[in-house]
Protein backbone atom coordinates (compact mmCIF):
# COMPACT_ATOMS: atom_id res chain seq x y z
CA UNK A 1 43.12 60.53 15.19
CA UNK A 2 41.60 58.27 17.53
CA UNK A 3 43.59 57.77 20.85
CA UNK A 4 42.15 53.94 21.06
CA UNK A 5 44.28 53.57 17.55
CA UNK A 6 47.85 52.30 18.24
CA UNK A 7 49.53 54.17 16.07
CA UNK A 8 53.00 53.40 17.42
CA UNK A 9 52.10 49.50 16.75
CA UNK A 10 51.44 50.05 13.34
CA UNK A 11 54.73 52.48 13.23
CA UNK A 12 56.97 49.47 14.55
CA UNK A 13 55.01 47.26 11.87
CA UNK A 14 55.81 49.64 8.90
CA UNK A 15 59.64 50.38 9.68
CA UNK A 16 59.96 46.79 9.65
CA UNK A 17 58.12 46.54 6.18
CA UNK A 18 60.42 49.61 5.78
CA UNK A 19 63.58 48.17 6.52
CA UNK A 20 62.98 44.91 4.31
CA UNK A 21 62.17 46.89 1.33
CA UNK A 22 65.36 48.76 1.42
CA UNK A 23 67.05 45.21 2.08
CA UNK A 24 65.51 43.65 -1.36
CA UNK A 25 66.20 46.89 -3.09
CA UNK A 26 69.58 46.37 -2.33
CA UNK A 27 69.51 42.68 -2.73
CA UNK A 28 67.56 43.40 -6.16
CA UNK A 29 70.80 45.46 -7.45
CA UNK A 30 73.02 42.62 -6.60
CA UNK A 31 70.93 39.95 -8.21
CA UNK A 32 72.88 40.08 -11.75
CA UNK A 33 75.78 38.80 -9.78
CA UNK A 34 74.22 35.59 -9.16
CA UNK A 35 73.86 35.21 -12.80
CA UNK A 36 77.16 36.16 -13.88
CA UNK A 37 76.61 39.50 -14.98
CA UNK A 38 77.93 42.80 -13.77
CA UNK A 39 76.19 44.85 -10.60
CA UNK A 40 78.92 47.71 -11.42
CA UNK A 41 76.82 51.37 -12.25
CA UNK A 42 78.57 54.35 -13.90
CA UNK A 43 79.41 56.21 -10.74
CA UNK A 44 80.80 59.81 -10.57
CA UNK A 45 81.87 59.11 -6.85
CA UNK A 46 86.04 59.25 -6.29
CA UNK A 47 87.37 56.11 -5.26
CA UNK A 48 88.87 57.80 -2.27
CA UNK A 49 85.71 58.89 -0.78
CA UNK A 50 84.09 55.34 -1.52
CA UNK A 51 84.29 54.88 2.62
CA UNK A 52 82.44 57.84 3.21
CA UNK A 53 79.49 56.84 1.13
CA UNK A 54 79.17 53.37 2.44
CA UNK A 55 79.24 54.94 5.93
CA UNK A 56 76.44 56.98 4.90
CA UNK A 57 75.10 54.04 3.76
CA UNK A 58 74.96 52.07 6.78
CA UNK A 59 73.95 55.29 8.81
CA UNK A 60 70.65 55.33 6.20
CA UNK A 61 70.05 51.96 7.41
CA UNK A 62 70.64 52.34 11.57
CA UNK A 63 68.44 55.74 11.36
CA UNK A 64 65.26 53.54 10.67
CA UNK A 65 66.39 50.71 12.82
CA UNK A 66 67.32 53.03 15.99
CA UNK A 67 63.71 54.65 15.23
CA UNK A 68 62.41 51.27 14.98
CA UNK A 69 63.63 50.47 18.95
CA UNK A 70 63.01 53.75 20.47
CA UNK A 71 59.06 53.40 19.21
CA UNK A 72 59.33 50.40 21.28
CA UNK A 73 60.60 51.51 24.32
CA UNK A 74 58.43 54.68 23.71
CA UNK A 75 54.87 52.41 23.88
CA UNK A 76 55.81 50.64 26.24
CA UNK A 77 56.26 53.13 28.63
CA UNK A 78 52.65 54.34 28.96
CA UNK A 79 53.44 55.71 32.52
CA UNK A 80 55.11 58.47 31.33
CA UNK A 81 54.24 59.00 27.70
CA UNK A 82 54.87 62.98 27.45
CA UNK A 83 58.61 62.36 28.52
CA UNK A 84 58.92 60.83 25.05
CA UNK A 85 56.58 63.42 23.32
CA UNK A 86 60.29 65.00 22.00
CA UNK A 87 61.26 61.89 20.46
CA UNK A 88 57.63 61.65 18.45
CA UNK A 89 58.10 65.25 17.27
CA UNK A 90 61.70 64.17 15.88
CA UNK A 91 60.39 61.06 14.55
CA UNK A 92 57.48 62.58 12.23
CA UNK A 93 60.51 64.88 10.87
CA UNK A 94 62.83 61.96 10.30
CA UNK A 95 60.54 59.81 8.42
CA UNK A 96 59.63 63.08 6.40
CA UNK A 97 63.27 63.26 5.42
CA UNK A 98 63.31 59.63 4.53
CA UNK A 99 60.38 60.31 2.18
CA UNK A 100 61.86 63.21 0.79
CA UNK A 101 65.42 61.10 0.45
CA UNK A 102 63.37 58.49 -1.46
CA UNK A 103 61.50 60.47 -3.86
CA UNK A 104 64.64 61.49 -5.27
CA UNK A 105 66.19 58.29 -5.16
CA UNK A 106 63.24 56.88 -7.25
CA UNK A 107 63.36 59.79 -9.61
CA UNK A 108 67.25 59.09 -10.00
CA UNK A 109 66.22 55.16 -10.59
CA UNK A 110 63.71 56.42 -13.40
CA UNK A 111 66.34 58.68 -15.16
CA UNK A 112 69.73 57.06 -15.27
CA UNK A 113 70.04 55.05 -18.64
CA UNK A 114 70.47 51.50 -17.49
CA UNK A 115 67.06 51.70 -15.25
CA UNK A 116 65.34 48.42 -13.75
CA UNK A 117 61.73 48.43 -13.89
CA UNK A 118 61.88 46.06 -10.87
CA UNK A 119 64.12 48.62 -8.84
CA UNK A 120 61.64 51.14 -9.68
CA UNK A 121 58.97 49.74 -8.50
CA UNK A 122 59.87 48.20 -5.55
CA UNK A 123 61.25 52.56 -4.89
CA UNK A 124 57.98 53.24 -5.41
CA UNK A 125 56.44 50.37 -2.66
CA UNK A 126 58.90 52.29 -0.41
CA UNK A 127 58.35 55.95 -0.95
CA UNK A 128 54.44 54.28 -0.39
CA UNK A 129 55.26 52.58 2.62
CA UNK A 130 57.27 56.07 3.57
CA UNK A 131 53.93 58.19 3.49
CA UNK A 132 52.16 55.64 5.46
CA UNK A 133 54.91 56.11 7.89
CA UNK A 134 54.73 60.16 7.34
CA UNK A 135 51.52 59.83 8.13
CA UNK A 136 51.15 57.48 11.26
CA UNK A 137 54.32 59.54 13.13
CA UNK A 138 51.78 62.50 12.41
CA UNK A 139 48.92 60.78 14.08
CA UNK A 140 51.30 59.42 16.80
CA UNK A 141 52.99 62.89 17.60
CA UNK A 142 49.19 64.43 17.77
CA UNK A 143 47.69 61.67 19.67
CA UNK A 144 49.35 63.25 23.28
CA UNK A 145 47.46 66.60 22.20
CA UNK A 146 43.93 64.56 22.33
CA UNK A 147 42.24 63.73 25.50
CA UNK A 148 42.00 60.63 26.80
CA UNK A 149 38.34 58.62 25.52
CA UNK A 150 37.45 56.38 28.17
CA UNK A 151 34.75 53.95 26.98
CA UNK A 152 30.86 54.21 28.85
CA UNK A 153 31.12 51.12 30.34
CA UNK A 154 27.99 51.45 32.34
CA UNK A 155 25.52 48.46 32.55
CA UNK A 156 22.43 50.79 31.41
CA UNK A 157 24.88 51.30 27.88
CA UNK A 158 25.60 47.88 27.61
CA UNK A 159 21.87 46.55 27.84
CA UNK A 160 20.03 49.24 26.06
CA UNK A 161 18.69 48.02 22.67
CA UNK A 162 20.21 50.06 19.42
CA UNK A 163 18.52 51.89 17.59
């Protein structure tokens, strides 16, 4: 964990790569409609609580996106980086339960009868992408515990021949 590695640039970068997986997953299931086929699945869920799963839908979607913005504000306040050292510790754990959300969302997209090799795959790009992210909010959570490396910027280091 170097602290001259931006870890929260890369973070931003893969919660967007995030989010537009998630968006062609979804996308991906709908694509039969466009060809006049059925996007319906055998569901178990009762009609009448139909509204509670597309809430949690949506929430599953703003988690990610609300991360997304408060990484942003986060580096960009440099001034007073520990104030946001809570909201790094909460992040590593969210994107941990994404990954664990996602590995048994892919494992349900492998078992259920009428399975889409392209669904499953692109799960598996995003249970990927979702360890990168596991493992950048690590490095990003850590980095406040390092000290700061300045660079030797001394003339005698900058002119002395290498070895």
């Amino acid at each position: 964990m170097s602290p001259l590695i931006d870890h929260g640039l890369r973070l931003r970068h893969l919660w967007i790569a995030y989010l537009l997986a998630m968006l062609f997953h979804v996308d991906l299931g709908l694509m039969p409609l466009f060809h006049g086929q059925s996007a319906q699945i055998e569901s178990a869920v009762n009609p009448a609580r139909l509204a509670l799963v597309f809430w949690g839908m949506l929430l599953y979607f703003l988690i990610p996106l609300a991360s997304l913005l408060l990484i942003t504000y986060a580096t960009g306040d440099a001034h007073h980086c520990r104030r946001w050292r809570p909201w790094r510790r909460l992040h590593f754990w969210i994107s941990i339960v994404y990954t664990v959300t996602n590995v048994g969302h892919l494992i349900a997209d492998i078992v259920i009868p009428d399975s889409r090799a392209d669904q499953v795959f692109l799960m598996a790009v995003l249970l990927l992408i979702g360890f990168l992210i596991n493992r950048e909010a690590w490095c990003w959570w850590r980095q406040l515990l390092l000290p700061v490396a300045t660079p030797n910027l001394s003339p005698t280091a900058a002119t002395r021949p290498m070895d």
